[in-house]
Structure formats: C-alpha cells, structure tokens
PDB file of N, CA and C in Angstrom:
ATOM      1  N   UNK A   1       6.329  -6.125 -24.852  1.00  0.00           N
ATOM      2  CA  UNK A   1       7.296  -6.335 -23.798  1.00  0.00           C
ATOM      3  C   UNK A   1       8.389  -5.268 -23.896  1.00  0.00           C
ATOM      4  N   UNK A   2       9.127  -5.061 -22.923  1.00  0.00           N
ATOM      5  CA  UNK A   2       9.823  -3.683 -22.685  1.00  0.00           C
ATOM      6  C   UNK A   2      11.290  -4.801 -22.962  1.00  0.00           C
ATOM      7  N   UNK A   3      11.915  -3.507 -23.488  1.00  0.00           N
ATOM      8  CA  UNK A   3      13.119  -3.920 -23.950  1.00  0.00           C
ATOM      9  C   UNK A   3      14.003  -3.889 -22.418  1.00  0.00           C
ATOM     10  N   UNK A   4      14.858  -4.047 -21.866  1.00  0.00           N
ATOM     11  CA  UNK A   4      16.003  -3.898 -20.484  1.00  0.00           C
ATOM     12  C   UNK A   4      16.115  -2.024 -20.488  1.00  0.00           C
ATOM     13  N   UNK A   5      16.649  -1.756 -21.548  1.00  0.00           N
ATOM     14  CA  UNK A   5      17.040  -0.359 -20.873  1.00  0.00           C
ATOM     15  C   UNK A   5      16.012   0.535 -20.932  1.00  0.00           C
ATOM     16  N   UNK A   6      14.522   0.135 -20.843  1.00  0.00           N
ATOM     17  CA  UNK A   6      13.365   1.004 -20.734  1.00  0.00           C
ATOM     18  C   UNK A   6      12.480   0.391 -19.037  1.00  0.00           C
ATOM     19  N   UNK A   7      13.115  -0.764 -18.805  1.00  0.00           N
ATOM     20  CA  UNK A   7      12.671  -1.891 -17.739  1.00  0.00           C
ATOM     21  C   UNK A   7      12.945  -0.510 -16.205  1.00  0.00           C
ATOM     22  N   UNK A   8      11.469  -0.294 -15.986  1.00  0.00           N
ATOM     23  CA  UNK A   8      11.712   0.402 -14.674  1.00  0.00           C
ATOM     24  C   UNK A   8      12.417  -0.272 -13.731  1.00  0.00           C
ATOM     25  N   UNK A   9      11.905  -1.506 -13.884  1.00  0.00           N
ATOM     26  CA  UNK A   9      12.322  -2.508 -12.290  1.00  0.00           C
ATOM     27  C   UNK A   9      13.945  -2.786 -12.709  1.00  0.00           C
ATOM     28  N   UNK A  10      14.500  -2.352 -13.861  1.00  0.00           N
ATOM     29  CA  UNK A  10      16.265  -2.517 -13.860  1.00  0.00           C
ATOM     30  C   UNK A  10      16.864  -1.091 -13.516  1.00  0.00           C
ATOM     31  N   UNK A  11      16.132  -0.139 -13.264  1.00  0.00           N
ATOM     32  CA  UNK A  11      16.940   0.990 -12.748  1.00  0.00           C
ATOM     33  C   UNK A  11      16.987   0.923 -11.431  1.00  0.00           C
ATOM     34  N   UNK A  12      15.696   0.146 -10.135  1.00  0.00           N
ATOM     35  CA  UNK A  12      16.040   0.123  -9.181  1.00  0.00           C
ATOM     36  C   UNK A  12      16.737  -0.896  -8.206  1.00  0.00           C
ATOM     37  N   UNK A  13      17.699  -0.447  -7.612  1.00  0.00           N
ATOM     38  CA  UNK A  13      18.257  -1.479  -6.559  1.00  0.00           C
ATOM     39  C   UNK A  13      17.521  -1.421  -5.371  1.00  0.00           C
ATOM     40  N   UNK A  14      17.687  -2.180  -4.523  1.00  0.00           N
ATOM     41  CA  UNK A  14      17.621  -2.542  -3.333  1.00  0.00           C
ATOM     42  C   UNK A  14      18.696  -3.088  -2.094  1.00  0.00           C
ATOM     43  N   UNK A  15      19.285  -2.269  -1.770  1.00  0.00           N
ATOM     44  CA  UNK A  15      20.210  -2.462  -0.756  1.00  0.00           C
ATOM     45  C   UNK A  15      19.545  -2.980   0.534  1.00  0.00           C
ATOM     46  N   UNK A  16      20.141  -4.754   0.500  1.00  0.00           N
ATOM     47  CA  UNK A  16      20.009  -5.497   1.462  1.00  0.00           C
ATOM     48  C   UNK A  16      20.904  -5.934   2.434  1.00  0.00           C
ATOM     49  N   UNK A  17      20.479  -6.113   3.707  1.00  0.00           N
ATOM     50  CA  UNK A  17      22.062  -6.867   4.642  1.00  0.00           C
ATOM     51  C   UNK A  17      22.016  -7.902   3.832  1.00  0.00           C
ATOM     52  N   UNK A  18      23.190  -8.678   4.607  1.00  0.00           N
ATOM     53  CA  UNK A  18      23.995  -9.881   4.360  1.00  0.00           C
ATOM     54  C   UNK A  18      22.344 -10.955   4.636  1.00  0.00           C
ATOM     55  N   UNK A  19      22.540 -10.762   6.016  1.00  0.00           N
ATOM     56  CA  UNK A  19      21.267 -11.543   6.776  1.00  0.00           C
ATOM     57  C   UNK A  19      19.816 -11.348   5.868  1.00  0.00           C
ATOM     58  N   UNK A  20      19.255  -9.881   5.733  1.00  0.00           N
ATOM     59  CA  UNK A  20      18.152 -10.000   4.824  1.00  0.00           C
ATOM     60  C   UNK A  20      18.203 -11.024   3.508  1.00  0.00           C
ATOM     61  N   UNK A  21      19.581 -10.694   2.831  1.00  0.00           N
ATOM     62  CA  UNK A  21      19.792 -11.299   1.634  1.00  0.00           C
ATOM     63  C   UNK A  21      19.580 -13.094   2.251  1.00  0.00           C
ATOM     64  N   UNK A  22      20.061 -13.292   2.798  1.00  0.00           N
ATOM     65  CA  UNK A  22      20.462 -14.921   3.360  1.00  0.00           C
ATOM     66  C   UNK A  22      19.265 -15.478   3.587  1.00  0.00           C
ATOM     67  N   UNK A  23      18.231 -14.796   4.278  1.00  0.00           N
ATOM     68  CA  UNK A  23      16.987 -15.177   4.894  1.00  0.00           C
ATOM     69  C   UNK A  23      16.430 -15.181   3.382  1.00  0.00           C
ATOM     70  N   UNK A  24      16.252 -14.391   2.848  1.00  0.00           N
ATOM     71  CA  UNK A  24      15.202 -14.685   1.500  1.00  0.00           C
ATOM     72  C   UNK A  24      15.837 -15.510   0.789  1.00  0.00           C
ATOM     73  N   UNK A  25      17.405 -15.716   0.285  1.00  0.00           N
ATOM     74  CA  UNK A  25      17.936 -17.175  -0.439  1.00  0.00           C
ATOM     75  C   UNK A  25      17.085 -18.220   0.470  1.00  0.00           C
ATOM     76  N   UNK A  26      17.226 -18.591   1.546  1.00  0.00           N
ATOM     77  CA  UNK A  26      17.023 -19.850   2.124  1.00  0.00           C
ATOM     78  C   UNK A  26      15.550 -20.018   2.769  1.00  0.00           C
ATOM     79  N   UNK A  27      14.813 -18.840   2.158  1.00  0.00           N
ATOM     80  CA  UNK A  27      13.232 -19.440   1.962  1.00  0.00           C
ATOM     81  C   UNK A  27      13.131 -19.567   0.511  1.00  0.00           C
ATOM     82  N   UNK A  28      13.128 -19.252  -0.919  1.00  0.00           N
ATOM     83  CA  UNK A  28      13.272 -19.559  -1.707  1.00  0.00           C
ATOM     84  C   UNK A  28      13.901 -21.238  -2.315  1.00  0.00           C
ATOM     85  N   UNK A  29      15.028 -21.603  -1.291  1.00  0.00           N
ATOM     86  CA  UNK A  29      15.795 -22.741  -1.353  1.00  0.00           C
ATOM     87  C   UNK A  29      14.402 -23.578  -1.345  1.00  0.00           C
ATOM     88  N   UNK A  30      14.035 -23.472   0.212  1.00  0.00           N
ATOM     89  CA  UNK A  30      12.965 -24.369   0.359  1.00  0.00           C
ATOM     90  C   UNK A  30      11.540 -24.292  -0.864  1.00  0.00           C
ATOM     91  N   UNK A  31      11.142 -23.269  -0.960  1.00  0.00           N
ATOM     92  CA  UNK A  31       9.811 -23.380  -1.685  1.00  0.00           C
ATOM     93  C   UNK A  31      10.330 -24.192  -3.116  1.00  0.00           C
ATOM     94  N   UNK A  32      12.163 -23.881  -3.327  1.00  0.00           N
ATOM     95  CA  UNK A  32      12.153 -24.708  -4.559  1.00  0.00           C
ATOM     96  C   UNK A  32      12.099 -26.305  -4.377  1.00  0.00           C
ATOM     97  N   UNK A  33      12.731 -26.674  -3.005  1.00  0.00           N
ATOM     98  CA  UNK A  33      12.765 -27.963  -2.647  1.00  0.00           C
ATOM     99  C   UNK A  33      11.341 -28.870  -2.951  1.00  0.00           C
ATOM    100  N   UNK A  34      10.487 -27.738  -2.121  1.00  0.00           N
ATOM    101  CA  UNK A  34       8.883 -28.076  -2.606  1.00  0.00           C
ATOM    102  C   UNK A  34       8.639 -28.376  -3.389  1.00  0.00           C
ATOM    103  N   UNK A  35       8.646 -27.587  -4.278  1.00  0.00           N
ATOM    104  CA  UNK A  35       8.326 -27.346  -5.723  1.00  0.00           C
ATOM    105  C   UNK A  35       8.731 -28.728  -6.671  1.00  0.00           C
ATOM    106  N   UNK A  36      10.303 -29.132  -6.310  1.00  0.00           N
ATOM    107  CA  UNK A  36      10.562 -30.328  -7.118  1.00  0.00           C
ATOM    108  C   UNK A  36      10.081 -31.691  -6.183  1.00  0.00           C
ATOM    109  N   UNK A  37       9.936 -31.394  -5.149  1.00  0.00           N
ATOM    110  CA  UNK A  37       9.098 -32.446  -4.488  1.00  0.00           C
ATOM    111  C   UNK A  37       7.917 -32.927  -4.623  1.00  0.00           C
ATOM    112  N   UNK A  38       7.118 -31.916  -5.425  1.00  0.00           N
ATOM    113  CA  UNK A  38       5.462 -32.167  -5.819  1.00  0.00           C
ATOM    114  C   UNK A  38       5.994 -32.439  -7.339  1.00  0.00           C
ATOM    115  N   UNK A  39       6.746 -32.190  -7.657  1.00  0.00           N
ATOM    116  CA  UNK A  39       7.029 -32.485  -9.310  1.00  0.00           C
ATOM    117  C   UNK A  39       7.616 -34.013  -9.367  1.00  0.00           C
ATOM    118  N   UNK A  40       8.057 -35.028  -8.374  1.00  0.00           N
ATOM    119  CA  UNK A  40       8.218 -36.200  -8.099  1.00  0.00           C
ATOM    120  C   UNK A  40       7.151 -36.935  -7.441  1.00  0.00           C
ATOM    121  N   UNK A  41       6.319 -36.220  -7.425  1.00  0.00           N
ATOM    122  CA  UNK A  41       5.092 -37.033  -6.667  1.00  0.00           C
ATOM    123  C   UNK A  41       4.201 -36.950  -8.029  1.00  0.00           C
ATOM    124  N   UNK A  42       4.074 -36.049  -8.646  1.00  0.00           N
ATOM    125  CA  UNK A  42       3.423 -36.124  -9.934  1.00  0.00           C
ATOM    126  C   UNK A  42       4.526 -37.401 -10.968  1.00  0.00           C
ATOM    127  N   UNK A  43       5.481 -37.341 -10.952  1.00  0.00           N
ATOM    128  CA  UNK A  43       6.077 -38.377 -11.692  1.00  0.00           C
ATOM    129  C   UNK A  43       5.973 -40.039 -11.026  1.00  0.00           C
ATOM    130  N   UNK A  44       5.340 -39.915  -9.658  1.00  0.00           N
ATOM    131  CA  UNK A  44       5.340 -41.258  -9.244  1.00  0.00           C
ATOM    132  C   UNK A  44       4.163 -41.671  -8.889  1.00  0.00           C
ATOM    133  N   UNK A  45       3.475 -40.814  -9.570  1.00  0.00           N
ATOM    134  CA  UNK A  45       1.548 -40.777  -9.867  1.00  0.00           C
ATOM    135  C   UNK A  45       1.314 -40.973  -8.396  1.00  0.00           C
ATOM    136  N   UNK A  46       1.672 -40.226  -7.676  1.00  0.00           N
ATOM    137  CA  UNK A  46       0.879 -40.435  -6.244  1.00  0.00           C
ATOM    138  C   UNK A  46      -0.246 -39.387  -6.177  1.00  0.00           C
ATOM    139  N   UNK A  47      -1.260 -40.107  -5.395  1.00  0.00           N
ATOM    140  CA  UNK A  47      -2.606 -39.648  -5.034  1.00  0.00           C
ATOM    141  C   UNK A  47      -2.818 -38.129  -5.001  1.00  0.00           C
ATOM    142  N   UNK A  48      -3.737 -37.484  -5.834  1.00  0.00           N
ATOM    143  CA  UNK A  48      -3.888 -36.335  -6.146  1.00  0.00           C
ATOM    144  C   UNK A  48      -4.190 -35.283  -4.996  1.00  0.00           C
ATOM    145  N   UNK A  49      -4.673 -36.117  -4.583  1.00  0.00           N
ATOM    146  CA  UNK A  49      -5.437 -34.878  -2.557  1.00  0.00           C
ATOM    147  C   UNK A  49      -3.846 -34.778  -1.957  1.00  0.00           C
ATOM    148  N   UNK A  50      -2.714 -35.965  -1.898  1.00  0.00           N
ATOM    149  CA  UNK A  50      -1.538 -35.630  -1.716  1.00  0.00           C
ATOM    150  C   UNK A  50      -0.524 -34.887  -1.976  1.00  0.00           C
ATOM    151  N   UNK A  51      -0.686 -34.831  -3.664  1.00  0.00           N
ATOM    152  CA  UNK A  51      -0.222 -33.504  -4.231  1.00  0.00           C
ATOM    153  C   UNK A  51      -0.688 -32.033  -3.435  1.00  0.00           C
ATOM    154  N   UNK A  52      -2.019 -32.149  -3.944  1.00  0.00           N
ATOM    155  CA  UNK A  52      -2.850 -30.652  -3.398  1.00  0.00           C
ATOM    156  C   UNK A  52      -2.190 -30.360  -2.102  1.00  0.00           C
ATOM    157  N   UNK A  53      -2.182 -31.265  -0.903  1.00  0.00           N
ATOM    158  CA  UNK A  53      -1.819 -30.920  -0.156  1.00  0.00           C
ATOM    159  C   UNK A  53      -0.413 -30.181  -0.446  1.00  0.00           C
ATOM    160  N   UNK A  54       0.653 -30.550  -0.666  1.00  0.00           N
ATOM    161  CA  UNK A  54       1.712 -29.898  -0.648  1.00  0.00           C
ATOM    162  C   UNK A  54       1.768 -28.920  -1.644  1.00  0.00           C
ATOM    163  N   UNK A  55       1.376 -28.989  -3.202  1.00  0.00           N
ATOM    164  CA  UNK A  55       1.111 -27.209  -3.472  1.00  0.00           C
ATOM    165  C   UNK A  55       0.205 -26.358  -2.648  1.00  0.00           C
ATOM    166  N   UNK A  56      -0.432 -27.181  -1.450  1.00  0.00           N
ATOM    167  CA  UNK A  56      -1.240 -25.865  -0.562  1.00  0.00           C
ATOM    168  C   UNK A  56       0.229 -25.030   0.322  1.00  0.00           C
ATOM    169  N   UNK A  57       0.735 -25.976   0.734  1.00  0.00           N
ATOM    170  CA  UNK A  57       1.937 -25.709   1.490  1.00  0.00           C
ATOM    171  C   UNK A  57       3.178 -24.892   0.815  1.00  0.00           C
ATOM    172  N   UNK A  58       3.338 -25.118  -0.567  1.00  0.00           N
ATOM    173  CA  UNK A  58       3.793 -24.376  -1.401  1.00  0.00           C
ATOM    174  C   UNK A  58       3.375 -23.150  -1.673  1.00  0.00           C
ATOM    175  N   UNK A  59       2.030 -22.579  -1.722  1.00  0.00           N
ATOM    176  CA  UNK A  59       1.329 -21.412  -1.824  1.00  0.00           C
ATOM    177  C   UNK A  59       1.602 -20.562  -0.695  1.00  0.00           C
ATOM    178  N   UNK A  60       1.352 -21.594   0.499  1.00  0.00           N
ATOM    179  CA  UNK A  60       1.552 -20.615   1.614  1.00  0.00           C
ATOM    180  C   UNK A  60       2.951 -19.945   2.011  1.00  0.00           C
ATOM    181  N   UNK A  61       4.168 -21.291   1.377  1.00  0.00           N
ATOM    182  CA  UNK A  61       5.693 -20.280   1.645  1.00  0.00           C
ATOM    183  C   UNK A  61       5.825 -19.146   0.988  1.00  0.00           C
ATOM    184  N   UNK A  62       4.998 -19.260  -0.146  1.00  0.00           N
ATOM    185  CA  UNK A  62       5.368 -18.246  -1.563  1.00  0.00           C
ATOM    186  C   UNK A  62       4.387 -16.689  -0.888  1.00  0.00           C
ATOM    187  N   UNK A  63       3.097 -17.677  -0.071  1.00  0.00           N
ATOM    188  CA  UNK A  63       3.186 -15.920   0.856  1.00  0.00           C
ATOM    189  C   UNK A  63       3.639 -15.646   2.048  1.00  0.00           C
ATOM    190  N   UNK A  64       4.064 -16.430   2.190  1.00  0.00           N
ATOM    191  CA  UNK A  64       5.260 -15.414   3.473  1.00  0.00           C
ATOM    192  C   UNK A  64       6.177 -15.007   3.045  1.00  0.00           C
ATOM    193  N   UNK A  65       6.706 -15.158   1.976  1.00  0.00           N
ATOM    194  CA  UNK A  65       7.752 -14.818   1.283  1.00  0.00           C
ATOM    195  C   UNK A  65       7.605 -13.418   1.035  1.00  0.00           C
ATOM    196  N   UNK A  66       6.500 -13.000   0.045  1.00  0.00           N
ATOM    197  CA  UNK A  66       5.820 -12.050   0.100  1.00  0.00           C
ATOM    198  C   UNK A  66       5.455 -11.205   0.918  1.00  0.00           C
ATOM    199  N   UNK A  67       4.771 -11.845   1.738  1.00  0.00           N
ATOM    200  CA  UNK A  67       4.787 -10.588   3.327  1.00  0.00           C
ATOM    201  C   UNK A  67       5.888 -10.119   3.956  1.00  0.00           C
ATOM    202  N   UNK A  68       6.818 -11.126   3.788  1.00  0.00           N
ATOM    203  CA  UNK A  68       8.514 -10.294   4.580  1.00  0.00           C
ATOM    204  C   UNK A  68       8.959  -9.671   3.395  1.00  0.00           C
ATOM    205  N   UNK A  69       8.964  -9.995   2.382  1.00  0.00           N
ATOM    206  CA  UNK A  69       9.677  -9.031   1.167  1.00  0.00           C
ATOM    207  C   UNK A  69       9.008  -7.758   0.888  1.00  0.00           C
ATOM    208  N   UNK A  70       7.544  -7.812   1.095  1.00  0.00           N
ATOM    209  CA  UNK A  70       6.630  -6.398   1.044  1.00  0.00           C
ATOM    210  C   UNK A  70       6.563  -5.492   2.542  1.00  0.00           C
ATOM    211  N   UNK A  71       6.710  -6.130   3.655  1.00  0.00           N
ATOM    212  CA  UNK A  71       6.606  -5.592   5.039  1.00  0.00           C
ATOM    213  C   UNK A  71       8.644  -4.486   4.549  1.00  0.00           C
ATOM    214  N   UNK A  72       9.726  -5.862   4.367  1.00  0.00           N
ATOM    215  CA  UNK A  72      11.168  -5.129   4.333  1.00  0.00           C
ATOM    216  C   UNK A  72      10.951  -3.556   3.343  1.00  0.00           C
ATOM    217  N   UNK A  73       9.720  -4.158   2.295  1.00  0.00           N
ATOM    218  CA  UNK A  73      10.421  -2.972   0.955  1.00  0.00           C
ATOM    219  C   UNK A  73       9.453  -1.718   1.630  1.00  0.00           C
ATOM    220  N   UNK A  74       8.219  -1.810   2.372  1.00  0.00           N
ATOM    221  CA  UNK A  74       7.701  -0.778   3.318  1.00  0.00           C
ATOM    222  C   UNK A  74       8.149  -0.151   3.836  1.00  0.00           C
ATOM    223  N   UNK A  75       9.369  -0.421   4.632  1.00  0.00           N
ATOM    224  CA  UNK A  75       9.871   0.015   6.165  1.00  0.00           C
ATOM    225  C   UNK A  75      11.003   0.890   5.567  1.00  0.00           C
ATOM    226  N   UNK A  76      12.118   0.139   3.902  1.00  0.00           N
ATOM    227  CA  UNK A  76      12.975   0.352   3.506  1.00  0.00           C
ATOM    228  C   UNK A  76      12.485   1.493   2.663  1.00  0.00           C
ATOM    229  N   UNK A  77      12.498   0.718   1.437  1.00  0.00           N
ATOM    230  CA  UNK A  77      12.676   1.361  -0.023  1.00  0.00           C
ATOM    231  C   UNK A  77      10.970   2.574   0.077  1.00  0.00           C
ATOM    232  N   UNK A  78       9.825   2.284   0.487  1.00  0.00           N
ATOM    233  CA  UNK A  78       8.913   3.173   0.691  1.00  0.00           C
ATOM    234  C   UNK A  78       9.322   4.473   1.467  1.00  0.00           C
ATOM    235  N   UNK A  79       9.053   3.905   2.626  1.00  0.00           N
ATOM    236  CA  UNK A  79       9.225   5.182   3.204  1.00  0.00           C
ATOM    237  C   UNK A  79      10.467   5.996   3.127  1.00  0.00           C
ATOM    238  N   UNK A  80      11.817   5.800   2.647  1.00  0.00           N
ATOM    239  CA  UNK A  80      13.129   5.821   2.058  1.00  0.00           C
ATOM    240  C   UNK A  80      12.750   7.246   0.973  1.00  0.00           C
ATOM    241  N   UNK A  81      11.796   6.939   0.029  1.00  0.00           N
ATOM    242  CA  UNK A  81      11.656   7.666  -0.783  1.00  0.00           C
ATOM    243  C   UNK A  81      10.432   8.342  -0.814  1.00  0.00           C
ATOM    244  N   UNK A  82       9.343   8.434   0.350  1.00  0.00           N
ATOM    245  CA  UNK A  82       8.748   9.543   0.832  1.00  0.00           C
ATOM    246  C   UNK A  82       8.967  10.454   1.158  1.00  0.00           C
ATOM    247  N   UNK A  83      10.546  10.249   1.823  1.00  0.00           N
ATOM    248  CA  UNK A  83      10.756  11.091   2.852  1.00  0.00           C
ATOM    249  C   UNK A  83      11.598  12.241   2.048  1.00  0.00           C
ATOM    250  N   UNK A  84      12.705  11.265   0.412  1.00  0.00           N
ATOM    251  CA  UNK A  84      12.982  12.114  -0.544  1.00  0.00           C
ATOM    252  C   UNK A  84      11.994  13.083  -1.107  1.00  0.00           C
ATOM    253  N   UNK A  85      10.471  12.778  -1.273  1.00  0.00           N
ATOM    254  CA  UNK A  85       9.916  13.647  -1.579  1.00  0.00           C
ATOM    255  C   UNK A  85       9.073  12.769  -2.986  1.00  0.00           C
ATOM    256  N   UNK A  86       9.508  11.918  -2.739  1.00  0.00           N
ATOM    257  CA  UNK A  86       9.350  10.676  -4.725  1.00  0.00           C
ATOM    258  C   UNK A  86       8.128  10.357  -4.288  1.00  0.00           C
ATOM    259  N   UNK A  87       6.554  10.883  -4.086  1.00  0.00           N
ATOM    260  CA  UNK A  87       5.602  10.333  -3.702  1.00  0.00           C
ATOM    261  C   UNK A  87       4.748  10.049  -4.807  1.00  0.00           C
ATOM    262  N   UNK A  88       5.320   9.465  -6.071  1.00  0.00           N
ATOM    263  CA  UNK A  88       5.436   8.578  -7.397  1.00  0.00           C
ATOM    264  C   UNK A  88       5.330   6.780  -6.483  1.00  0.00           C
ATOM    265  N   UNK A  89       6.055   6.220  -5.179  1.00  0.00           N
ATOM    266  CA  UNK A  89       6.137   5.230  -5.016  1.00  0.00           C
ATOM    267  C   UNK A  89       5.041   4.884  -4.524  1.00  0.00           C
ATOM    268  N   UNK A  90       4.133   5.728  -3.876  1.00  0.00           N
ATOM    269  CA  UNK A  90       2.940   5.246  -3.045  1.00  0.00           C
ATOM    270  C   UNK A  90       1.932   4.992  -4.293  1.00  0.00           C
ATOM    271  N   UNK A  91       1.778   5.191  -5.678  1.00  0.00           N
ATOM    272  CA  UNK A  91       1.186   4.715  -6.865  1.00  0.00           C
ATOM    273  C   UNK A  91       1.974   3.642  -7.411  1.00  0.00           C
ATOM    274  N   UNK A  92       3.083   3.146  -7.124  1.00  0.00           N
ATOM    275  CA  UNK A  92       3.848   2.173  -7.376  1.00  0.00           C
ATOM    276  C   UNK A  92       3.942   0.679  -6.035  1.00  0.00           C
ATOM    277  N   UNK A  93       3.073   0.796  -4.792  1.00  0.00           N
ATOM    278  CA  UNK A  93       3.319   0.089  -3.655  1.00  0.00           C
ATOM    279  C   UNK A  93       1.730  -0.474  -4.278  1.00  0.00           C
ATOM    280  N   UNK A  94       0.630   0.914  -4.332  1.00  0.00           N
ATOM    281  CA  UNK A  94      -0.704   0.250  -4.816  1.00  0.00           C
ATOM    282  C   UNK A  94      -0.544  -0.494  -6.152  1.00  0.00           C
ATOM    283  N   UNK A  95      -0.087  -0.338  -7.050  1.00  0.00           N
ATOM    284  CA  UNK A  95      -0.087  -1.161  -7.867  1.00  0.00           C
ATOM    285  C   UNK A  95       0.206  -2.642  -7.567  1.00  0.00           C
ATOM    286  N   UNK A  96       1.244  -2.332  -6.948  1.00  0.00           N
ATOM    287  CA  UNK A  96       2.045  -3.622  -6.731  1.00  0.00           C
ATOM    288  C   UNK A  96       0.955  -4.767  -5.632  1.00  0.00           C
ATOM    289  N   UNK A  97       0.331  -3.794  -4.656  1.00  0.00           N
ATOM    290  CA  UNK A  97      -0.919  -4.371  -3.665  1.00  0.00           C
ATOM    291  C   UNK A  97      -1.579  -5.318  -5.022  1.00  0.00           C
ATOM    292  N   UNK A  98      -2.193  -4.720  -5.619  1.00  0.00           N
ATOM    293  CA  UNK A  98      -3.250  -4.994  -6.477  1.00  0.00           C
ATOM    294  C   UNK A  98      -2.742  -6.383  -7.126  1.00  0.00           C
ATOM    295  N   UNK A  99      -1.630  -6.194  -7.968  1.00  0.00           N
ATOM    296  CA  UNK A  99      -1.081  -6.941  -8.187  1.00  0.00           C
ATOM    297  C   UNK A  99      -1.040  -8.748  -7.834  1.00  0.00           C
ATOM    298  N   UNK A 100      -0.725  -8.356  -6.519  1.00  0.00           N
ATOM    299  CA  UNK A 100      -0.114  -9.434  -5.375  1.00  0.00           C
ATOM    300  C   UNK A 100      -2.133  -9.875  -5.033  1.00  0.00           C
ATOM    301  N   UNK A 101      -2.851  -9.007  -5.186  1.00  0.00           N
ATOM    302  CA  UNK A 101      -4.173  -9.366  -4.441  1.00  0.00           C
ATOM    303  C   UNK A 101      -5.016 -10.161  -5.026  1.00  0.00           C
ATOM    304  N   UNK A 102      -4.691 -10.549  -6.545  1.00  0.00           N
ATOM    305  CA  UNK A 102      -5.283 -11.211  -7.863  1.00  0.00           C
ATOM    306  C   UNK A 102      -5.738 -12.044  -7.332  1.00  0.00           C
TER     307      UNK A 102
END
C-alpha cells in the first residue's frame, strides 16, 4: 500500500461547481439511506428476494453515480489535460474503464 505522499490520486484535484458538488453529495446521501435501509431489513430478518431487491436498486444508484462522475471527469479533467498536452490521462481514463468494468 502506498504511503499519502506517493498517493497519485492525492496530488490531483478536481475543481467542481457548487451545484456539481451538491448533486453528487445528495446522490450519495441517498445510496447511503439505502444502504442502511437494507442493513435494517437484514436486522429484522425480512425475506431475502426483498433484500435482493433493494441491493439491486442500490447497485443501480452506485451506477449512475458513476456514469455522471465519469461522463463530468470526461468533458472536465480529460479533455482539460489533452489539450495541455498530458496524454499520460488517456492510459489513466482506460485503466480506470477497466477498473469500473470488473
């Protein structure tokens, strides 16, 4: 494991609006709402196909989440630093594809 001051992902920022920032807090809010909502249905032993259902629903916020956070860092932070000339990120977007495609 990488120590912080060798951590690639702590040298970069991401400059977000107010609104970008707000929109991703308050899908996160929810998937956590989820999240402890299936964790009370497991504590009140309710029916297992009931669970499933809502970690299906849980899976699916966690990819949209993903698709607006990978579509924003495309439009932003990619092409942002193509255009610097850093074409190091387009081996850093595939990774990250791959990643996300498991």
């Amino acid at each position: 494991m990488k120590n912080k001051e060798n951590c690639a992902c702590c040298e970069k920022m991401t400059e977000r609006t107010e609104e970008e920032r707000k929109k991703l807090i308050h899908r996160l809010n929810r998937i956590e709402g989820q999240i402890r909502g299936i964790r009370g249905m497991v504590e009140k032993s309710v029916y297992c196909t009931d669970i499933l259902v809502q970690s299906a629903a849980v899976t699916a916020a966690v990819n949209a989440f993903n698709k607006d956070l990978l579509a924003s860092h495309i439009r932003n932070c990619v092409a942002r630093d193509i255009r610097a000339g850093k074409d190091e990120v387009i081996d850093e977007l595939v990774a990250t594809l791959q990643k996300l495609m498991k």
